[in-house]
PDB file of N, CA and C in Angstrom:
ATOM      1  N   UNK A   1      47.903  25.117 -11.550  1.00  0.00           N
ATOM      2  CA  UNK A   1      46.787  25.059 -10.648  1.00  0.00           C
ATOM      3  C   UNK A   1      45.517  25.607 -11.272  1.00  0.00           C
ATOM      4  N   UNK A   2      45.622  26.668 -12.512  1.00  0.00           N
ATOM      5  CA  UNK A   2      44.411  27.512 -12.653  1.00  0.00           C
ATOM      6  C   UNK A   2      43.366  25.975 -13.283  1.00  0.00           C
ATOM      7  N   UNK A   3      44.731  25.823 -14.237  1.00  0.00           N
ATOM      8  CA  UNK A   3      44.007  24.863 -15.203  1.00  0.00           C
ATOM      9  C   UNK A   3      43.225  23.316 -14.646  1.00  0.00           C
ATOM     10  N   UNK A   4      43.508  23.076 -13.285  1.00  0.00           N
ATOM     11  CA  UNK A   4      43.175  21.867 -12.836  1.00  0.00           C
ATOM     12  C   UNK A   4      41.813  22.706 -12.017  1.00  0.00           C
ATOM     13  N   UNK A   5      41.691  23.955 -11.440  1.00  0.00           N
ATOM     14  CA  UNK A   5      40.204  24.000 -11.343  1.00  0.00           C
ATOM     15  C   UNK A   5      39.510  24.293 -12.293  1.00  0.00           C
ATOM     16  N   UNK A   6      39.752  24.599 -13.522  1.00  0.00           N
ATOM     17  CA  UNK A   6      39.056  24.898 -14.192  1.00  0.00           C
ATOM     18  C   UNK A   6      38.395  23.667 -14.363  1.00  0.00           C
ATOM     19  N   UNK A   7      38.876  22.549 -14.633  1.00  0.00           N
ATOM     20  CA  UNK A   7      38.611  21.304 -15.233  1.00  0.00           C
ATOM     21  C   UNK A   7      37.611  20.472 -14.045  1.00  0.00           C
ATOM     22  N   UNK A   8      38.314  21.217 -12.536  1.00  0.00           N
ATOM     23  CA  UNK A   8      37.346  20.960 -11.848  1.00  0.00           C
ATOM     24  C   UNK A   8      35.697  21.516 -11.657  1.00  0.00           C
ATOM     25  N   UNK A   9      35.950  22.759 -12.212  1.00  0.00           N
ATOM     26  CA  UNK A   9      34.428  23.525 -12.140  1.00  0.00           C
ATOM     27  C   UNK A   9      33.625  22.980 -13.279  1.00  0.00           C
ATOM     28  N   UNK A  10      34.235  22.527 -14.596  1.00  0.00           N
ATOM     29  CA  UNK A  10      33.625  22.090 -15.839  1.00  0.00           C
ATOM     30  C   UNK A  10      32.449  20.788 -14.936  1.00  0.00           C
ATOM     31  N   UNK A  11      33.290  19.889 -14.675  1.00  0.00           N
ATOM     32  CA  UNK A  11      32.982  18.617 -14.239  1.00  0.00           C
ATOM     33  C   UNK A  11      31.515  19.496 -13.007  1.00  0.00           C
ATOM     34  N   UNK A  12      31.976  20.026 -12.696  1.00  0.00           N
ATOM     35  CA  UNK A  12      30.783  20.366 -11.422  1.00  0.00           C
ATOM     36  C   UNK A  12      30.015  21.121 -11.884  1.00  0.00           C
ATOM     37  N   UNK A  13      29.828  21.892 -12.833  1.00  0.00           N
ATOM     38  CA  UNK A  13      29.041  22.879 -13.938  1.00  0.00           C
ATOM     39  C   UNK A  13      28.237  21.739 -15.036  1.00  0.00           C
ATOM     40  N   UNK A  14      28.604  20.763 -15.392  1.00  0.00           N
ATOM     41  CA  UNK A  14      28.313  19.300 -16.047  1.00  0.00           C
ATOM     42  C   UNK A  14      27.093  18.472 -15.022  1.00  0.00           C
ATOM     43  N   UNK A  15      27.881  18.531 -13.670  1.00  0.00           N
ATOM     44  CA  UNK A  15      26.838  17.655 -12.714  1.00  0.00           C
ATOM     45  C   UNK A  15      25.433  18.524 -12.712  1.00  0.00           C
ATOM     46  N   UNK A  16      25.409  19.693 -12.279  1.00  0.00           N
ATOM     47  CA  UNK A  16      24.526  20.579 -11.293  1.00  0.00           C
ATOM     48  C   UNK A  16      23.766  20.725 -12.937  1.00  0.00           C
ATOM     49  N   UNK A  17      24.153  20.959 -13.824  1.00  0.00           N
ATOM     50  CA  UNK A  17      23.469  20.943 -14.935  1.00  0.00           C
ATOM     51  C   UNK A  17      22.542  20.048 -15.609  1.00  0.00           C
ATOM     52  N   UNK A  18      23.168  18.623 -15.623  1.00  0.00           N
ATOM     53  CA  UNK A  18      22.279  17.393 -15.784  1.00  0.00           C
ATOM     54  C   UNK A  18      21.674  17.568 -14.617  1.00  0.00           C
ATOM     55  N   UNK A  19      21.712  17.594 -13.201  1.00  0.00           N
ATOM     56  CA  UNK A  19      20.311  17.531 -12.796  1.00  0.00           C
ATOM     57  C   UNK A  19      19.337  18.431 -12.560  1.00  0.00           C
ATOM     58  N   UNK A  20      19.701  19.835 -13.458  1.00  0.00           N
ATOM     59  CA  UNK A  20      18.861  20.901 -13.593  1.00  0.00           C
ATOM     60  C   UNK A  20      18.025  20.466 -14.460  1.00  0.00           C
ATOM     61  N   UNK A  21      18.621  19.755 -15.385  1.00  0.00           N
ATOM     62  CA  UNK A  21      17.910  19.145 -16.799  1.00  0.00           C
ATOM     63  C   UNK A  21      17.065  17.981 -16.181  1.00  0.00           C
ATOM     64  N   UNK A  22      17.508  16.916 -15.603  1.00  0.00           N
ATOM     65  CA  UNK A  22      16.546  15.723 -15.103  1.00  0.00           C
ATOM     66  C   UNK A  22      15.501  16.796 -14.349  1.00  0.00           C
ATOM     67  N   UNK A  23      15.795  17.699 -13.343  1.00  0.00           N
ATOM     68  CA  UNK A  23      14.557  17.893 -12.484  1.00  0.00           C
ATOM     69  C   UNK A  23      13.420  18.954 -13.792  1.00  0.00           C
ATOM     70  N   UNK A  24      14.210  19.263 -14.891  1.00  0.00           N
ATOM     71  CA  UNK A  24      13.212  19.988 -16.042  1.00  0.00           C
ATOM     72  C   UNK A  24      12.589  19.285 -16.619  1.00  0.00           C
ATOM     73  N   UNK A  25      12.781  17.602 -16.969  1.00  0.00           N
ATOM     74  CA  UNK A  25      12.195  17.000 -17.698  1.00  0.00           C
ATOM     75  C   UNK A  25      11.143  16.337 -16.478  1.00  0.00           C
ATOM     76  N   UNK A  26      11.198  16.499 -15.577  1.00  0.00           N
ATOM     77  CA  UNK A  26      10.331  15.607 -14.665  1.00  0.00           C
ATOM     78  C   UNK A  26       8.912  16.403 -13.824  1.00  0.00           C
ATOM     79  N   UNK A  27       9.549  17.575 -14.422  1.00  0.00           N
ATOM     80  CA  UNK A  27       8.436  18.807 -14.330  1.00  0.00           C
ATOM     81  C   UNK A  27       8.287  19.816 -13.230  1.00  0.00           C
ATOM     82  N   UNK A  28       9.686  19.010 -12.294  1.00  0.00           N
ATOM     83  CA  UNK A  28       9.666  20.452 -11.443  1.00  0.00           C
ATOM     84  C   UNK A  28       9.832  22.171 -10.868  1.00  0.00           C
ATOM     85  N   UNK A  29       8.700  23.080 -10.989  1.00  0.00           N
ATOM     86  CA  UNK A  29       9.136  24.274 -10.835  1.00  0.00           C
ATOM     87  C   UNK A  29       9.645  24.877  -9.825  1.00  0.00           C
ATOM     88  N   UNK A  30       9.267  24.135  -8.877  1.00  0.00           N
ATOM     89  CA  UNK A  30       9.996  24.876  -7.364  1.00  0.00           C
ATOM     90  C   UNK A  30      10.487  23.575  -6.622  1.00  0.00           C
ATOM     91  N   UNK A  31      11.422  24.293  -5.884  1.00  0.00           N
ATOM     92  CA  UNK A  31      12.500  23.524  -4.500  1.00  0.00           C
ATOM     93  C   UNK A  31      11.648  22.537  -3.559  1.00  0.00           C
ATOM     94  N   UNK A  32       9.961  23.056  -3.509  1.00  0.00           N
ATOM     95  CA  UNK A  32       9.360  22.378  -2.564  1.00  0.00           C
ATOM     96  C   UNK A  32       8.836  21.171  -3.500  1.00  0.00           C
ATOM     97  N   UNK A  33       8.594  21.471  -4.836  1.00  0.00           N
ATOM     98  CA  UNK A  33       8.569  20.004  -5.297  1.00  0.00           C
ATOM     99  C   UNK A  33       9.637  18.870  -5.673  1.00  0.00           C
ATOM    100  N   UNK A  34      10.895  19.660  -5.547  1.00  0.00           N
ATOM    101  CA  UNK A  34      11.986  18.898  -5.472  1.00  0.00           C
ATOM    102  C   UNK A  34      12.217  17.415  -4.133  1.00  0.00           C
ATOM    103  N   UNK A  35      11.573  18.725  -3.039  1.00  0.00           N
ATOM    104  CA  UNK A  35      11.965  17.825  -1.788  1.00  0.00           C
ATOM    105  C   UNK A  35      10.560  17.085  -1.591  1.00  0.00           C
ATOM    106  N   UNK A  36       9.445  17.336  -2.141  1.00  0.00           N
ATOM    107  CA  UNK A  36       8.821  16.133  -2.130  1.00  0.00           C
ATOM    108  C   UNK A  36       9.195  14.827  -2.845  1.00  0.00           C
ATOM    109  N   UNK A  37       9.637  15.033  -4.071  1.00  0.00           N
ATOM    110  CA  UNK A  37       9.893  14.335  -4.973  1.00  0.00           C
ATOM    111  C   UNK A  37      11.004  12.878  -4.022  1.00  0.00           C
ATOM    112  N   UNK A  38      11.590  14.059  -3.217  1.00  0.00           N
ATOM    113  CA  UNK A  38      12.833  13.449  -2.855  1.00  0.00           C
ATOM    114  C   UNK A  38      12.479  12.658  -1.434  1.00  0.00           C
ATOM    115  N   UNK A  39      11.398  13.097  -0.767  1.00  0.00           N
ATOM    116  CA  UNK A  39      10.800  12.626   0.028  1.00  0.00           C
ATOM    117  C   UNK A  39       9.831  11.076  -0.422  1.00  0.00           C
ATOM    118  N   UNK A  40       9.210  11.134  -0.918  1.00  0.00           N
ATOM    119  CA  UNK A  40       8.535  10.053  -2.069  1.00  0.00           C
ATOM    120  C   UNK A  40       9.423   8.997  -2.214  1.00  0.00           C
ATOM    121  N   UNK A  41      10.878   9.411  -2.769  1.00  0.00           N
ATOM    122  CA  UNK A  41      11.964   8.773  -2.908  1.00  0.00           C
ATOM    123  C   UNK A  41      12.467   7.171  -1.793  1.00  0.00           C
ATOM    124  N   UNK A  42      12.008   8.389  -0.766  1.00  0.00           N
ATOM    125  CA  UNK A  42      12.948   7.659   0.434  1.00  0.00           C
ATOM    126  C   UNK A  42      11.872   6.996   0.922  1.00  0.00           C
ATOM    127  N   UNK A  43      10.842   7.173   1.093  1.00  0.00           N
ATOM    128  CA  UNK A  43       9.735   6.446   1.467  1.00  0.00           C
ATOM    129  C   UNK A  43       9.929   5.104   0.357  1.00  0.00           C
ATOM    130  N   UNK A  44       9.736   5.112  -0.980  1.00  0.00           N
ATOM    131  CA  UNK A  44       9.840   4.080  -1.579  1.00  0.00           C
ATOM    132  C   UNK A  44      10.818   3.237  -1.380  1.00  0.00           C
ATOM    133  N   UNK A  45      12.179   3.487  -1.094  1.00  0.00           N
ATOM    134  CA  UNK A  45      13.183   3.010  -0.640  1.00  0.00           C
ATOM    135  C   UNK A  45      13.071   1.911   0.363  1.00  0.00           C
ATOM    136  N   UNK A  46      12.909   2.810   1.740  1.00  0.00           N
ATOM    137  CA  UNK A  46      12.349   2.390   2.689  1.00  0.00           C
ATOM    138  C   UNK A  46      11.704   0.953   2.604  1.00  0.00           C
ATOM    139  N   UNK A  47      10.357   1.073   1.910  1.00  0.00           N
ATOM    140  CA  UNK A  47       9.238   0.262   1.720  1.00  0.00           C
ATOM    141  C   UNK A  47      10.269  -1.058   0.643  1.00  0.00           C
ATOM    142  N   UNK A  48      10.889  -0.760  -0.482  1.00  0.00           N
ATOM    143  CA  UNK A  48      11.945  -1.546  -0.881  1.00  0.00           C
ATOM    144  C   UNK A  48      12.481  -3.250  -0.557  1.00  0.00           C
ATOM    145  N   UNK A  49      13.423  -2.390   0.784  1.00  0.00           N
ATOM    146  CA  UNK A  49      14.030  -2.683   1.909  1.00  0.00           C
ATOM    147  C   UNK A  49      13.429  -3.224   3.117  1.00  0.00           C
ATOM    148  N   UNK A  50      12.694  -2.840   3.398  1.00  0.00           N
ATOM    149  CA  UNK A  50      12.018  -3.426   4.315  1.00  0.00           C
ATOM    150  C   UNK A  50      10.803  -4.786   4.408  1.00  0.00           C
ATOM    151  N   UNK A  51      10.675  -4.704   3.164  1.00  0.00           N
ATOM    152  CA  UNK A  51       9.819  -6.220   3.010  1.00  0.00           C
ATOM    153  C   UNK A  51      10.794  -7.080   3.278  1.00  0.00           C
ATOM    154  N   UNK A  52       9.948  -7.991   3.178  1.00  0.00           N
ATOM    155  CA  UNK A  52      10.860  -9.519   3.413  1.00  0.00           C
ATOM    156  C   UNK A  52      10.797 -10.176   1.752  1.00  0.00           C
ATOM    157  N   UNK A  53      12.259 -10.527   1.856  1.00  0.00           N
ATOM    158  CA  UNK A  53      13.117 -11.240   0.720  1.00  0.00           C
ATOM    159  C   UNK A  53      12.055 -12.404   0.012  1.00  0.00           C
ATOM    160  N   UNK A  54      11.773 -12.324  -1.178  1.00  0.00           N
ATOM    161  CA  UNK A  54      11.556 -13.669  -1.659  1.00  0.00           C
ATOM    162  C   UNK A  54      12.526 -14.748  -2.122  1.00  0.00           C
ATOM    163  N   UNK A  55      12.532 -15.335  -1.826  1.00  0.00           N
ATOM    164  CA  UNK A  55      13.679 -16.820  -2.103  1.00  0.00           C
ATOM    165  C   UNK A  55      12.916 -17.760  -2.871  1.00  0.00           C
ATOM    166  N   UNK A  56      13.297 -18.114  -4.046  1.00  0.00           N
ATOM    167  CA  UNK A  56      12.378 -18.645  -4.786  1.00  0.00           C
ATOM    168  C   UNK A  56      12.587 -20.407  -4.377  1.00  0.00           C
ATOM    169  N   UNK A  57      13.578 -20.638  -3.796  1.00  0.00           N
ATOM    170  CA  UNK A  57      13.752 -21.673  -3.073  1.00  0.00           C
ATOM    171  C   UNK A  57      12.932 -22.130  -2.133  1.00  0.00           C
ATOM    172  N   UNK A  58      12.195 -21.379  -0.829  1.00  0.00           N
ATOM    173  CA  UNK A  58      11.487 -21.371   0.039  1.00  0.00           C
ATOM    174  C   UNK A  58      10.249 -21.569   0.367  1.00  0.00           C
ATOM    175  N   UNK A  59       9.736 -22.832   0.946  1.00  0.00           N
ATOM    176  CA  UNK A  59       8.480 -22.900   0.409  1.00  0.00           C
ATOM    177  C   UNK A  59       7.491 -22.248   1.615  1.00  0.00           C
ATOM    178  N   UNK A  60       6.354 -21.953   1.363  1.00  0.00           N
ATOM    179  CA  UNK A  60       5.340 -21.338   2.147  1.00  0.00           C
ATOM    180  C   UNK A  60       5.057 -22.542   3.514  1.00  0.00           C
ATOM    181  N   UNK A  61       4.911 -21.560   4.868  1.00  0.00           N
ATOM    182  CA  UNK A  61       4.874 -22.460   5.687  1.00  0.00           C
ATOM    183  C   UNK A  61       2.692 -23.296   6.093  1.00  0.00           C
ATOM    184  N   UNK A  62       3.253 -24.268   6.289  1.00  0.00           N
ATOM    185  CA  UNK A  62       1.497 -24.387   5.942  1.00  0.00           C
ATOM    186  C   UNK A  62       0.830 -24.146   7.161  1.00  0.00           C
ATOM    187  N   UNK A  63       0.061 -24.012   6.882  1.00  0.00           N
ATOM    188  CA  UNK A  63      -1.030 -24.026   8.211  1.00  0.00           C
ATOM    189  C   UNK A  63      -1.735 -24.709   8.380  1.00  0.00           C
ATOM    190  N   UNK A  64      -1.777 -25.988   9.935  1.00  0.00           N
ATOM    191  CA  UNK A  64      -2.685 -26.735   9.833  1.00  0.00           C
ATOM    192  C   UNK A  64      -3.969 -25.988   9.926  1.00  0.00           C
ATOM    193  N   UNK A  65      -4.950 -26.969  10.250  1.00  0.00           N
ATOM    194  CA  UNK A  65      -6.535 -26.799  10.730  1.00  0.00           C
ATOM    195  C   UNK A  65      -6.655 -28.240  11.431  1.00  0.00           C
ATOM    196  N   UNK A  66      -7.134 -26.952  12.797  1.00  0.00           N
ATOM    197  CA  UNK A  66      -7.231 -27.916  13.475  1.00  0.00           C
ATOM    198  C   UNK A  66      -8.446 -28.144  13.944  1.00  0.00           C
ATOM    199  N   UNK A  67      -8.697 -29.505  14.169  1.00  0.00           N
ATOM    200  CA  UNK A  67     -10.287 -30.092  13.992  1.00  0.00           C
ATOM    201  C   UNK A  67     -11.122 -29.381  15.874  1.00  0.00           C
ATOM    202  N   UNK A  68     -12.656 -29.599  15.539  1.00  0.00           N
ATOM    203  CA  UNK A  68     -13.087 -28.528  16.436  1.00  0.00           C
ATOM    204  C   UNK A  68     -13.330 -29.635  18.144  1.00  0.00           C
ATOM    205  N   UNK A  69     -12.837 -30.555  18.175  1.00  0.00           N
ATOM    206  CA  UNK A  69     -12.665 -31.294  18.987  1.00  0.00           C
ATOM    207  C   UNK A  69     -11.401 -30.746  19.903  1.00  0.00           C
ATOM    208  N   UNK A  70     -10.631 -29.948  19.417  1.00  0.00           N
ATOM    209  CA  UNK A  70      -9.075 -29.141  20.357  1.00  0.00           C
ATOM    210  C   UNK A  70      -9.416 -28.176  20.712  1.00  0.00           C
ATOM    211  N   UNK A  71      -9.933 -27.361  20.492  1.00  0.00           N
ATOM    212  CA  UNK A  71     -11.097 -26.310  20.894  1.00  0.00           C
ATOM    213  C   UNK A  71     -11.761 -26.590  22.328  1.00  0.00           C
ATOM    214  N   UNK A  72     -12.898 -27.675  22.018  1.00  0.00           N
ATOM    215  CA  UNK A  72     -13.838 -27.883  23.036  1.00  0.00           C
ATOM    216  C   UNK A  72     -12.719 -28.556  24.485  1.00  0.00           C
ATOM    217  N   UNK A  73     -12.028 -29.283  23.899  1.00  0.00           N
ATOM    218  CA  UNK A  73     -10.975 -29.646  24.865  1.00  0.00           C
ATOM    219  C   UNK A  73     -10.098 -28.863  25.872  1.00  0.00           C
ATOM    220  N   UNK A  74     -10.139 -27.829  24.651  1.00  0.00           N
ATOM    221  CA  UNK A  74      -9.029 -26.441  25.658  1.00  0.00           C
ATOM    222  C   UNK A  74     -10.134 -25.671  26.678  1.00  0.00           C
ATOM    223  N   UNK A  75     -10.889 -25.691  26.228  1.00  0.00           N
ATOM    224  CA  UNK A  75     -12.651 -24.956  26.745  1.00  0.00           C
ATOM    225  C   UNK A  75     -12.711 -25.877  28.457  1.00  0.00           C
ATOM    226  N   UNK A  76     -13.055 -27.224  28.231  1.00  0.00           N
ATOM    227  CA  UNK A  76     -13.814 -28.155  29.308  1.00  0.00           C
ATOM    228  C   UNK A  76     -12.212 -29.171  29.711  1.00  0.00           C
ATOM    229  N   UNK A  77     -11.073 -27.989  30.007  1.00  0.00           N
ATOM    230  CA  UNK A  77     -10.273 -28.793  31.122  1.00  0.00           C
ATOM    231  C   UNK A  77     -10.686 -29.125  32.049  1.00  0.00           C
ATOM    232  N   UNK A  78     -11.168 -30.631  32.496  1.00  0.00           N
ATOM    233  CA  UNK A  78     -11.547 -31.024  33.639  1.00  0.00           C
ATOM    234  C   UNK A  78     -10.487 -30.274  34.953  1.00  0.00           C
ATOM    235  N   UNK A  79     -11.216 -29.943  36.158  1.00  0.00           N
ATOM    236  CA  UNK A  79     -10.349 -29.497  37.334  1.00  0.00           C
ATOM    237  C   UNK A  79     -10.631 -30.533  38.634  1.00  0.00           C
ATOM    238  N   UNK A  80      -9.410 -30.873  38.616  1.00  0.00           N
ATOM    239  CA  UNK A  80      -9.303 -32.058  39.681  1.00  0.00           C
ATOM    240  C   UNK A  80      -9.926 -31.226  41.008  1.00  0.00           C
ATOM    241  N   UNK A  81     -10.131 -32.123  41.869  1.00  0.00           N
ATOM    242  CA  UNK A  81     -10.723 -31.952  43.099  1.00  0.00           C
ATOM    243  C   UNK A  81     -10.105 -31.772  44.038  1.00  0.00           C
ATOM    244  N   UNK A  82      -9.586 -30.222  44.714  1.00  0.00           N
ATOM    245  CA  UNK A  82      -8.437 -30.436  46.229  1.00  0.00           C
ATOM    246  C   UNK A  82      -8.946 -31.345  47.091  1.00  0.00           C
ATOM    247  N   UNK A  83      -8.070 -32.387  47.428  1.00  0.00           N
ATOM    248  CA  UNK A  83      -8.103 -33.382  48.766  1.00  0.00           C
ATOM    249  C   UNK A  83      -8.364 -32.567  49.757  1.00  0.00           C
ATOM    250  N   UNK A  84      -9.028 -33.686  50.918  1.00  0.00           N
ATOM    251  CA  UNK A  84      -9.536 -33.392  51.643  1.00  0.00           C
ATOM    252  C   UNK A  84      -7.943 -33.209  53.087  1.00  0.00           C
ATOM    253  N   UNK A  85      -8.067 -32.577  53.859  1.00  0.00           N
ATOM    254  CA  UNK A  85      -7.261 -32.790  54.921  1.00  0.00           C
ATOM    255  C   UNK A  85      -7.088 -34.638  55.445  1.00  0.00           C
ATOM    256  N   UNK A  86      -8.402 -35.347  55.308  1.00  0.00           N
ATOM    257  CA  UNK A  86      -8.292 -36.583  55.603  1.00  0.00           C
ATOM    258  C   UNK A  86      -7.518 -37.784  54.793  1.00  0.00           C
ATOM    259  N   UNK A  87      -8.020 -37.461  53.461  1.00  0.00           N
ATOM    260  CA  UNK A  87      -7.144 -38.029  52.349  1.00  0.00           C
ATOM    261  C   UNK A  87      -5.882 -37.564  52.507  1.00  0.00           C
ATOM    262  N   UNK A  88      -5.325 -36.410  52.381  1.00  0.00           N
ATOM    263  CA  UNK A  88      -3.706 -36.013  52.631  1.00  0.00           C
ATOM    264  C   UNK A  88      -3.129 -37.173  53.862  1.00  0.00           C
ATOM    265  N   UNK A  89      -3.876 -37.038  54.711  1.00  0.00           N
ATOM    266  CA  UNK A  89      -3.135 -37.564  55.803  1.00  0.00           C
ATOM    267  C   UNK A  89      -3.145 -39.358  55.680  1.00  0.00           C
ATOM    268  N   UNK A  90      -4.081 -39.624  54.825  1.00  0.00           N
ATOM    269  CA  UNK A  90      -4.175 -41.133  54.233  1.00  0.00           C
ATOM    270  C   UNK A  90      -3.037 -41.725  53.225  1.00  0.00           C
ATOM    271  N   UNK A  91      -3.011 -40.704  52.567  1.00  0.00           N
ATOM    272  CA  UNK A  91      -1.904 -40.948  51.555  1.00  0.00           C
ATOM    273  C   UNK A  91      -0.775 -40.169  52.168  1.00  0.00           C
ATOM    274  N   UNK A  92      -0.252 -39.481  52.916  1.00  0.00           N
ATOM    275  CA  UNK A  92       1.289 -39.606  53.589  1.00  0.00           C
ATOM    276  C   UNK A  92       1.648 -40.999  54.493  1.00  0.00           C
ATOM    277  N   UNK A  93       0.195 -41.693  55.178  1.00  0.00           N
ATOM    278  CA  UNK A  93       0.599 -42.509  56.224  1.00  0.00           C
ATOM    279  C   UNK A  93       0.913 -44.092  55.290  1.00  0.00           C
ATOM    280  N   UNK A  94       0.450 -44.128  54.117  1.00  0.00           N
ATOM    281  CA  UNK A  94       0.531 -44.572  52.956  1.00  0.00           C
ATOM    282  C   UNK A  94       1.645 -45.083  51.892  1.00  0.00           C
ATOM    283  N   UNK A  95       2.348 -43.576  52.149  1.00  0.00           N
ATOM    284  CA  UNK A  95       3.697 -43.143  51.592  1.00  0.00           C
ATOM    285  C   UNK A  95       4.621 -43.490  52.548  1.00  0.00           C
ATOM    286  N   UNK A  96       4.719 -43.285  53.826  1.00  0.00           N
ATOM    287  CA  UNK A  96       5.248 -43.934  55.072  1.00  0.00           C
ATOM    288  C   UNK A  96       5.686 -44.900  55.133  1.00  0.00           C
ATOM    289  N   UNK A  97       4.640 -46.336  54.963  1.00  0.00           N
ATOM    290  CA  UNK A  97       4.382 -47.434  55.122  1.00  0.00           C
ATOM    291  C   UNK A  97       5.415 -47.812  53.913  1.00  0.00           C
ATOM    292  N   UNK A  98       5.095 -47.454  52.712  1.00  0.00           N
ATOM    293  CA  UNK A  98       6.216 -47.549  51.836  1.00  0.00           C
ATOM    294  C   UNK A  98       7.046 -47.755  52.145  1.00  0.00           C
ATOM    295  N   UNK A  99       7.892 -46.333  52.101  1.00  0.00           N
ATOM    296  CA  UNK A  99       9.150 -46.470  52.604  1.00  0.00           C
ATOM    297  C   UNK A  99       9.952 -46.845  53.833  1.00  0.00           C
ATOM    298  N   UNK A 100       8.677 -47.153  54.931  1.00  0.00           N
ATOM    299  CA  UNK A 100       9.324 -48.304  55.816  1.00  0.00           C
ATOM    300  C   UNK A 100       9.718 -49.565  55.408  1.00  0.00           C
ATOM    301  N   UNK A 101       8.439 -49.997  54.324  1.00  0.00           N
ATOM    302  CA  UNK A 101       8.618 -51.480  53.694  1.00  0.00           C
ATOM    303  C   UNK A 101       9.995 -51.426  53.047  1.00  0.00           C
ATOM    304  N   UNK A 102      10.303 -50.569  52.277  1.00  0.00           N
ATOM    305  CA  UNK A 102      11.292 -50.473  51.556  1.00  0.00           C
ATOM    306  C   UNK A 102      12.958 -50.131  52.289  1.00  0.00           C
ATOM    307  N   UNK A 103      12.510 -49.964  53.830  1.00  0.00           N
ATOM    308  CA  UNK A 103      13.951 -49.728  54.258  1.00  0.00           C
ATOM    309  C   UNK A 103      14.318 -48.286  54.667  1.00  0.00           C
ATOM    310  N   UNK A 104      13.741 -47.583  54.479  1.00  0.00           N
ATOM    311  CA  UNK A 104      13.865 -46.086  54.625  1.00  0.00           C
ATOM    312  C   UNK A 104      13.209 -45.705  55.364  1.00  0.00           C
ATOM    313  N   UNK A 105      12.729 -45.742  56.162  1.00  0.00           N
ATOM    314  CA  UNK A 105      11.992 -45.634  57.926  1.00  0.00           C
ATOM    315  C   UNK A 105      12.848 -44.357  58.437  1.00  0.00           C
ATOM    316  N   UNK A 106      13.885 -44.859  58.458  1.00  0.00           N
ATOM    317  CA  UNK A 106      15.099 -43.984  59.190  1.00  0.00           C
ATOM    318  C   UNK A 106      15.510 -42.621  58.015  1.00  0.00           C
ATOM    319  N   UNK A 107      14.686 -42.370  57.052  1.00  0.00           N
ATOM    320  CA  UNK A 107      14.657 -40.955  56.320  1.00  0.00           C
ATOM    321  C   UNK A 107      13.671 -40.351  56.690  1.00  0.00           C
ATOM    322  N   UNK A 108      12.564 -40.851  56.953  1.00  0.00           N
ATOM    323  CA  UNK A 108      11.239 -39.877  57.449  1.00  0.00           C
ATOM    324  C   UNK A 108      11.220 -39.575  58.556  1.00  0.00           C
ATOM    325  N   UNK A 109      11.893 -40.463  59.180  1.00  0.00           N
ATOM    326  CA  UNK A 109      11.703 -40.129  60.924  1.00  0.00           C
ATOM    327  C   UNK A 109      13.382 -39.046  60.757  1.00  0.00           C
ATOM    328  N   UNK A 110      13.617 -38.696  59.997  1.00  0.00           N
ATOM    329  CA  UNK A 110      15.189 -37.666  59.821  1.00  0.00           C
ATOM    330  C   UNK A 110      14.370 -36.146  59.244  1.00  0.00           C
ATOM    331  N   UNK A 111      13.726 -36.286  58.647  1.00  0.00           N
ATOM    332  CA  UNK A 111      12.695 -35.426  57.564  1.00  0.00           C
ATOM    333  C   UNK A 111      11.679 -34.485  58.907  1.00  0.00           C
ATOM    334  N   UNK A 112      11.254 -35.619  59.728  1.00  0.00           N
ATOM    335  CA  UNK A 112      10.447 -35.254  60.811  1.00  0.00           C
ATOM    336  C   UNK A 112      10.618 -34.694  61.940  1.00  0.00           C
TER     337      UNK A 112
END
């Protein structure tokens, strides 16, 4: 058992060491520039990851242009005119006549 931690502390005395050495060559003197460093890190990451994928397959979606005639159109929707109470009652007696002609007399007067 002694000999299998030993071999275990080497290995972990090896790790903590190389990155005593990486954070010496990278110029850090204190813990708070460590965790910026490490902060920086994750932000870049982040930013990484979070764009959107280029697919070199994929082509760019186009954008029309649209001429200034769809514009003025969306602008000057004509607005129809509410009927009058007299017209309504012209065009139901209208609609009536219809569907008497047509046989269906006996649905409106069911409706009514």
């Amino acid at each position: 058992e002694v000999t299998s931690e030993q071999g275990a502390n080497k290995r972990n005395y090896a790790y903590v060491n190389k990155i005593l050495k990486n954070w010496e060559n990278r110029g850090f003197k204190t813990i708070a520039d460590v965790d910026a460093a490490e902060k920086q890190r994750q932000i870049d990451l982040e930013q990484k990851y979070n764009k959107p994928a280029f697919n070199k397959y994929s082509k760019p979606v186009k954008q029309e242009i649209l001429p200034d005639w769809f514009d003025k159109n969306q602008q000057e929707a004509p607005k129809q005119p509410e009927m009058t109470e007299e017209e309504r009652e012209e065009k139901k007696k209208a609609y009536e006549e219809v569907m008497r002609k047509l046989g269906r007399g006996d649905e409106l007067e069911a409706k009514a």
